[in-house]
Protein backbone atom coordinates (compact mmCIF):
# COMPACT_ATOMS: atom_id res chain seq x y z
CA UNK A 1 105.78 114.23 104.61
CA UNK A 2 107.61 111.85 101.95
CA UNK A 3 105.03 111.05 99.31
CA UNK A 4 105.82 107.51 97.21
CA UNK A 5 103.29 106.56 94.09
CA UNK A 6 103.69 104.10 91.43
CA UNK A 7 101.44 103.90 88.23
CA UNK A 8 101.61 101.01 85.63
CA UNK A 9 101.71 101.62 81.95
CA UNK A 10 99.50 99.00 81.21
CA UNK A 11 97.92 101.35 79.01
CA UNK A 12 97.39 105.10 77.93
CA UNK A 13 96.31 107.01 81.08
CA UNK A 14 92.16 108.28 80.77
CA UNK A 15 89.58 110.67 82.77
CA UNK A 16 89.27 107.99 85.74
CA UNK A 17 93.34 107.88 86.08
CA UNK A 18 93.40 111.67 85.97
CA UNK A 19 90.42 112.91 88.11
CA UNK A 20 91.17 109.31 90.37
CA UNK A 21 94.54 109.32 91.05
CA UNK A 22 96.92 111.37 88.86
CA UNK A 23 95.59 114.64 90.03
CA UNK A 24 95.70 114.35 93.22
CA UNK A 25 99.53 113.14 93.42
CA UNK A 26 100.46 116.13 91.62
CA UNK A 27 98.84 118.19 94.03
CA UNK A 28 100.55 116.44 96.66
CA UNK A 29 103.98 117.23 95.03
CA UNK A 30 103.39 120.88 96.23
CA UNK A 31 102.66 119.63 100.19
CA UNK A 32 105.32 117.21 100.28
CA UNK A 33 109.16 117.47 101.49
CA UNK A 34 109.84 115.29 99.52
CA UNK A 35 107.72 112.92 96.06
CA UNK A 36 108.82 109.90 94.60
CA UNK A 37 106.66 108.93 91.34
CA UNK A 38 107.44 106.33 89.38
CA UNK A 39 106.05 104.12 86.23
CA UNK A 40 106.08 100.64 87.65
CA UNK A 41 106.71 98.91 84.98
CA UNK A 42 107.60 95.47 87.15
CA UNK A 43 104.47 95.08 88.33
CA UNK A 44 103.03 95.83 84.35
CA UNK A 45 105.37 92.96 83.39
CA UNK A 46 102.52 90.68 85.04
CA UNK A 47 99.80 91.57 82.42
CA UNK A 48 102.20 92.91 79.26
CA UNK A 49 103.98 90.57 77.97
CA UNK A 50 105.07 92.41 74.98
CA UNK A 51 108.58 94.45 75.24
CA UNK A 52 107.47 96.55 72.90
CA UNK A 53 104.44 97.71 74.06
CA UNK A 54 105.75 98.00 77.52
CA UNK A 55 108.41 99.95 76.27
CA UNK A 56 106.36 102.55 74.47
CA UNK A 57 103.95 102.45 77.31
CA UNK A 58 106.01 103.64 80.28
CA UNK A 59 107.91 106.33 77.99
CA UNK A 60 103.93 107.50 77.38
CA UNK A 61 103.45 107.38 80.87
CA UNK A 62 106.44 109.70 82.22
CA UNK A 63 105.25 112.05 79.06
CA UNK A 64 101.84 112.54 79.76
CA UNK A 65 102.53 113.13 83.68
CA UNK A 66 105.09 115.43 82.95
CA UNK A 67 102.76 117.08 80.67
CA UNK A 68 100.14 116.72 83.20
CA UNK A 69 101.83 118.97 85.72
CA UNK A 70 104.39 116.85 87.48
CA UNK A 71 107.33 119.32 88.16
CA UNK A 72 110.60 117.26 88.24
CA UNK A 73 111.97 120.18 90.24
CA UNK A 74 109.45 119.38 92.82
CA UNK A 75 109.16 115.31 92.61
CA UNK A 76 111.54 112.48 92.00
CA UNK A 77 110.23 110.95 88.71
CA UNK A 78 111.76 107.75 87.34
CA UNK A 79 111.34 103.98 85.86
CA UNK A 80 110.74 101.48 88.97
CA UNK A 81 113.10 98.92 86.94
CA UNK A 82 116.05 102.04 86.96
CA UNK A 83 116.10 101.31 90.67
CA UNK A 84 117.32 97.83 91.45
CA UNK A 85 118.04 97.85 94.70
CA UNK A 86 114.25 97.72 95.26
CA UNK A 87 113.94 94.20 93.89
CA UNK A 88 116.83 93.29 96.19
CA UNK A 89 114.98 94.57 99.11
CA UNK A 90 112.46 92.67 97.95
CA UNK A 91 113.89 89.30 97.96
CA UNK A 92 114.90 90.69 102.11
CA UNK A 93 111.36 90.82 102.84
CA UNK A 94 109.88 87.80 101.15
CA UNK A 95 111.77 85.69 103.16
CA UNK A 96 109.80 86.77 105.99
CA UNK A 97 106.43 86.68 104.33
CA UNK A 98 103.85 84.52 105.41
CA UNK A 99 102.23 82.42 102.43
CA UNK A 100 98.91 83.16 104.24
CA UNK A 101 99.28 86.48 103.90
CA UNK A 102 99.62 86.40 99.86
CA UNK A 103 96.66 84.13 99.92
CA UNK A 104 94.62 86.52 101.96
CA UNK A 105 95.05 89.54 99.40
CA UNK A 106 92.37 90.16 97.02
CA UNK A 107 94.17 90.75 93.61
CA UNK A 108 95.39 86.92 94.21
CA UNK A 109 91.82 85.86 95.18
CA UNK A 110 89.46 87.41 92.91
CA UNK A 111 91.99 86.29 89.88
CA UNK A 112 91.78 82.52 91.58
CA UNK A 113 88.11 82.34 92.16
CA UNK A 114 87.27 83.28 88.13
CA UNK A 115 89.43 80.33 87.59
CA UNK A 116 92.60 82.09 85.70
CA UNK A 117 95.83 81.40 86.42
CA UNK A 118 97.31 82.94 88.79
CA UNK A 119 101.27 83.27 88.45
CA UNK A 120 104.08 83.96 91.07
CA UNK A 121 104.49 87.56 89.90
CA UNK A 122 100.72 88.33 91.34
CA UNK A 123 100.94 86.26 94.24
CA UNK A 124 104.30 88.25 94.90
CA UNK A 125 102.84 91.47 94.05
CA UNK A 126 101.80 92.79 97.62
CA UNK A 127 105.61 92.30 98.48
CA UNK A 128 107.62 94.15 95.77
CA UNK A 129 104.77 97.31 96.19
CA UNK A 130 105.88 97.14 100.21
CA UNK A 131 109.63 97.41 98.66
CA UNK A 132 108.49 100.22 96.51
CA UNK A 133 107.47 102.00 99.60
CA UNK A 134 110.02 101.52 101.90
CA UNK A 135 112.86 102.06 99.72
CA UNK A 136 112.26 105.78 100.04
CA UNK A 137 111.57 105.72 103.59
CA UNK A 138 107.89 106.84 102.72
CA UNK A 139 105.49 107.62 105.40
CA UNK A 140 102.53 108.69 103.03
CA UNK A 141 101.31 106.50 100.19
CA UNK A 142 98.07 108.11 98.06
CA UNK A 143 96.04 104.90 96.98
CA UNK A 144 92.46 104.22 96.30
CA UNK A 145 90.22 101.98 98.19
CA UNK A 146 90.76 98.80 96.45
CA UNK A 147 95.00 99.57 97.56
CA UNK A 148 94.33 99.94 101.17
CA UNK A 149 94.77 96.19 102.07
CA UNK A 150 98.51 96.66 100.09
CA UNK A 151 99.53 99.08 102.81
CA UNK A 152 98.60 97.04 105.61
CA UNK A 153 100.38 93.77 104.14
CA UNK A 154 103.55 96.46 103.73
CA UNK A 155 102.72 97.52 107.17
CA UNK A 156 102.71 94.16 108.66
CA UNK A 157 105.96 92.99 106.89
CA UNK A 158 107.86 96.57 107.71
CA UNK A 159 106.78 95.63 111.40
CA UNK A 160 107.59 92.38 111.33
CA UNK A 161 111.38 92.75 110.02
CA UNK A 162 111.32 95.45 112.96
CA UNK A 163 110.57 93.46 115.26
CA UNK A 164 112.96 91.14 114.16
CA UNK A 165 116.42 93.27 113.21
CA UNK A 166 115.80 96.10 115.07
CA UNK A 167 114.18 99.40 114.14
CA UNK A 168 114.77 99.84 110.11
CA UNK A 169 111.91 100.63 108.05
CA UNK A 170 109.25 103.96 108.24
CA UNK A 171 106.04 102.63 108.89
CA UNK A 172 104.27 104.22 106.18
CA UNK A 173 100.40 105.34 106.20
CA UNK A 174 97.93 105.15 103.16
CA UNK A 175 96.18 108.53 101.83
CA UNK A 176 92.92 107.65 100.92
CA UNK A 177 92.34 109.85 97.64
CA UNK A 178 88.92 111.34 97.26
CA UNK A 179 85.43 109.81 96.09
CA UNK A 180 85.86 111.27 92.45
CA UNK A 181 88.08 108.04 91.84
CA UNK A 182 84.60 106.59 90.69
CA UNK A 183 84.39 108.09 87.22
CA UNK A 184 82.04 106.72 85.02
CA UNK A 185 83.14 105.43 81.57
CA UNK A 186 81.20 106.06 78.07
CA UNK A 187 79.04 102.89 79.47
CA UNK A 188 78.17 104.76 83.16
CA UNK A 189 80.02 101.99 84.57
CA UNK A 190 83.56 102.47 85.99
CA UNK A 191 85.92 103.71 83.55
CA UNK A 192 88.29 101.43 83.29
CA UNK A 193 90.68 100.18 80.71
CA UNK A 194 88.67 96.61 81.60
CA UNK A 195 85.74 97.47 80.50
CA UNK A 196 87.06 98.97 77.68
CA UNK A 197 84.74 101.82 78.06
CA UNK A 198 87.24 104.54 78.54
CA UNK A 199 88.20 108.38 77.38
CA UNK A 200 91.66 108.88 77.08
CA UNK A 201 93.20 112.23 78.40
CA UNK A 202 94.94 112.74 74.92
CA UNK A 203 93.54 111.37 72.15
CA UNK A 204 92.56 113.34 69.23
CA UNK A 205 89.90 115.31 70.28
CA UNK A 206 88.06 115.20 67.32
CA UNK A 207 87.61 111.21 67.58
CA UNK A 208 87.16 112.16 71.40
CA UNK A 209 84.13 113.82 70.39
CA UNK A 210 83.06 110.86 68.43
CA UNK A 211 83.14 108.84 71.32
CA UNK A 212 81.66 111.24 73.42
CA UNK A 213 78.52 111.63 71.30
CA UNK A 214 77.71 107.85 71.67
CA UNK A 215 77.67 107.87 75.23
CA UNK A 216 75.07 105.59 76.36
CA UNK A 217 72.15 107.61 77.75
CA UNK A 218 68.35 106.25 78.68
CA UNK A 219 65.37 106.81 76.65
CA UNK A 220 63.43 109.28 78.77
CA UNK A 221 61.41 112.30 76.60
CA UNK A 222 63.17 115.53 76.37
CA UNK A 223 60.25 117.23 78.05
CA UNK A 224 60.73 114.93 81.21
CA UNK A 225 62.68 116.23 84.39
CA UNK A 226 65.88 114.60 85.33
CA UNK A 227 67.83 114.26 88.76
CA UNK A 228 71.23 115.74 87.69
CA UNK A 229 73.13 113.59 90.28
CA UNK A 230 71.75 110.29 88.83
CA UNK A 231 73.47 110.73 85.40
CA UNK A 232 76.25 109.65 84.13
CA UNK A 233 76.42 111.92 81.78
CA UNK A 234 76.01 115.35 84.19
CA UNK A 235 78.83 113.38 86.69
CA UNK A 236 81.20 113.55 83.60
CA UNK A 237 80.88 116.95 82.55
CA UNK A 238 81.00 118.08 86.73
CA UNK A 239 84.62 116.95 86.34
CA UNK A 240 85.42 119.84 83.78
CA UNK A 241 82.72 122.63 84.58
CA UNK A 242 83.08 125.09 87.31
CA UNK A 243 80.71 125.84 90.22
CA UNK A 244 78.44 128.60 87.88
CA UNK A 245 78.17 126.21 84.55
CA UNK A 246 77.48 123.10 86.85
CA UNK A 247 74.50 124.89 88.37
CA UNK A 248 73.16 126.00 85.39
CA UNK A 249 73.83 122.40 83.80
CA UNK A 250 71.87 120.84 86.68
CA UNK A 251 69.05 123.45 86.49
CA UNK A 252 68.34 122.41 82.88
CA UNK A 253 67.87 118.66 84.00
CA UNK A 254 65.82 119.50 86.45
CA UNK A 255 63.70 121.80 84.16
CA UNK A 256 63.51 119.28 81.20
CA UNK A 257 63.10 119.77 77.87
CA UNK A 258 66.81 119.54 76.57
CA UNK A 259 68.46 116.81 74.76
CA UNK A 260 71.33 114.86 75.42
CA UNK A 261 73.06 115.80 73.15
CA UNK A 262 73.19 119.13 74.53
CA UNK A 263 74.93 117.79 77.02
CA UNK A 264 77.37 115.74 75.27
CA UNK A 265 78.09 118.56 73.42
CA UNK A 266 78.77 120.68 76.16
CA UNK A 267 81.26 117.60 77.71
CA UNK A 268 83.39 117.74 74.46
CA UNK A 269 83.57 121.17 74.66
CA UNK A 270 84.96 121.41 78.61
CA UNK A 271 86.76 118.42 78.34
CA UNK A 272 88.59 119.64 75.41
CA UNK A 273 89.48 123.33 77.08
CA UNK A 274 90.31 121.63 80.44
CA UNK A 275 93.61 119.50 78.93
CA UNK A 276 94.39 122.54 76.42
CA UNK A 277 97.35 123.28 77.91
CA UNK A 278 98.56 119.76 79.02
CA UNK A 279 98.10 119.00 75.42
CA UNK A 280 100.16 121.64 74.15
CA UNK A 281 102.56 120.35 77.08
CA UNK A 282 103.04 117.21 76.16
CA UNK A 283 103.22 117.88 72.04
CA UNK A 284 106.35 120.20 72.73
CA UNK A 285 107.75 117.13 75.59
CA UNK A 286 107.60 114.96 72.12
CA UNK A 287 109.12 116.61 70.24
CA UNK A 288 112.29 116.65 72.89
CA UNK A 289 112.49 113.05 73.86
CA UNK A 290 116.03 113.67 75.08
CA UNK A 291 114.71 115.79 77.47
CA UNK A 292 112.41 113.18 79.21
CA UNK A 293 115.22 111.09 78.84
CA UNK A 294 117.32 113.48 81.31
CA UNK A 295 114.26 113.94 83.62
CA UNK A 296 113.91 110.22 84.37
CA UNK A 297 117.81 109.70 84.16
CA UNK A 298 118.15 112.24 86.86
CA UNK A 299 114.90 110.55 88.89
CA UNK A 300 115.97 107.10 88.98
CA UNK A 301 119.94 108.70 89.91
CA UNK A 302 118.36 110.60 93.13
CA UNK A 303 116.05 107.60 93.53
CA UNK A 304 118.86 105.14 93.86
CA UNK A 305 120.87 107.22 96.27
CA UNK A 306 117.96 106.41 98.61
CA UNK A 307 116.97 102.96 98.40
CA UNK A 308 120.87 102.59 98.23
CA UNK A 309 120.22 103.74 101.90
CA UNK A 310 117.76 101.89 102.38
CA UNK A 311 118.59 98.50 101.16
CA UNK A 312 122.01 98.73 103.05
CA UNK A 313 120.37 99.59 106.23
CA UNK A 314 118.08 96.57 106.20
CA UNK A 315 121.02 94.63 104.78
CA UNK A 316 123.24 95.26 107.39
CA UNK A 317 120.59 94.66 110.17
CA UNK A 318 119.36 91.03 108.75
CA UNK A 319 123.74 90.27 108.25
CA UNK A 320 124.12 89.64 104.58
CA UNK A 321 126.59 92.87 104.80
């Protein structure tokens, strides 16, 4: 299995990235022959617009998964802009992309139909994520619901150029990553850096604490019973507390008589334990930026000798080599 993931740093990574997505990949870095991970900062470059920012965002992003658990001994971490060879594949597989097809994919829709402007770096976005993918030869891409379609368009244009040059890409399958992508944020909607309603993995705890504290709860007495399951709040703290605490948590609800705040408490308290050591982690990772440095140096190196591979291959079979 060849694992491939790509996560913008359109902002600093929170609960729903972590429980949602991040997680799960660096599980996957332990089942895998091989795991590319990268921050895809090209496709961030179509909502940033500040170098700055961007900047300082993907270094933030290759520190906190680092600190996070990704093992560089284990997976291929880099920049997706160190890699250039996958924006030259891309260019190889737009010309063979339908205009339909763009049309058809919901990113480009939903952004058309609230009446924003929609520019040639979204419309193009399906294609350079099917580059992404079969630069590295992947055959297993993790992604959440709202990615599936993204594989199939990659799908369809890997099969297409196929059928057209010969046999040259891996037709790659999605991973659909678990239900717990649905975290709620601080307003029981989605968290989501879009609603603004998010709890970042590593800010200060004590402002952390803050926030969690003036989580949005309803107005039912104390005394009253609760349903555990139909909480926000109690689906938050399930993320951090094991089997035993969770029972316990849920027996209270159901008993009534407690106070939220009980409960928030409680979440600020397991939240805080459950990143204790990824914080410590990532506070020795800053202060040795050279070394991150090296790590995605030596990532985007062993990623290039692949889609080096790649890109020739599919080079050579459409004749512009």
């Amino acid at each position: 299995m060849r694992v491939l993931s790509g996560i913008q740093p359109t902002g600093r990574f929170h609960w729903g990235n972590y429980f949602g997505a991040i997680r799960q990949y660096i599980d996957l870095q332990d089942q895998a022959e091989e795991a590319f991970y990268f921050m895809a900062n090209l496709h961030a470059l179509n909502t940033v617009r500040s170098r700055d920012d961007l900047s300082q965002l993907t270094l933030e992003a290759a520190v906190d998964l680092l600190a996070l658990g990704l093992d560089p001994e284990k997976a291929t971490l880099f920049v997706q802009s160190d890699v250039p060879e996958v924006s030259e594949l891309c260019w190889l597989l737009l010309t063979g992309t339908p205009m339909g097809l763009l049309e058809r994919c919901h990113a480009y829709k939903d952004k058309k139909a609230r009446g924003l402007t929609a520019d040639a770096g979204l419309f193009a976005y399906p294609v350079l994520m099917a580059a992404d993918i079969l630069a590295y030869d992947s055959d297993t891409v993790p992604v959440g619901e709202d990615q599936v379609q993204h594989i199939e368009v990659c799908r369809d244009l890997a099969g297409s150029f196929n059928h057209q040059y010969g046999e040259t890409f891996v037709m790659p399958k999605a991973k659909l990553l678990e239900a717990s992508a649905k975290v709620p944020g601080v307003d029981g909607e989605k968290m989501s850096k879009s609603y603004n309603n998010t709890l970042e993995i590593f800010e200060d705890p004590k402002t952390q604490r803050k926030k969690i504290m003036r989580i949005v709860t309803d107005s039912r007495p104390m005394e009253e019973p609760k349903e555990p399951g139909d909480d926000h709040l109690y689906q938050l703290y399930s993320l951090f507390a094991d089997d035993a605490k969770r029972e316990e948590m849920a027996a209270k609800y159901r008993r009534g008589g407690f106070g939220y705040g009980e409960v928030k408490k409680a979440l600020a308290d397991e939240a805080e334990t459950y990143f204790a050591e990824a914080r410590a982690r990532r506070k020795d990772l800053e202060a040795h930026p050279q070394r991150v440095r090296e790590i995605l140096a030596d990532g985007a190196s062993r990623a290039r000798r692949k889609a080096a591979e790649v890109l020739l291959r599919a080079q050579q079979a459409c004749g512009v080599k």
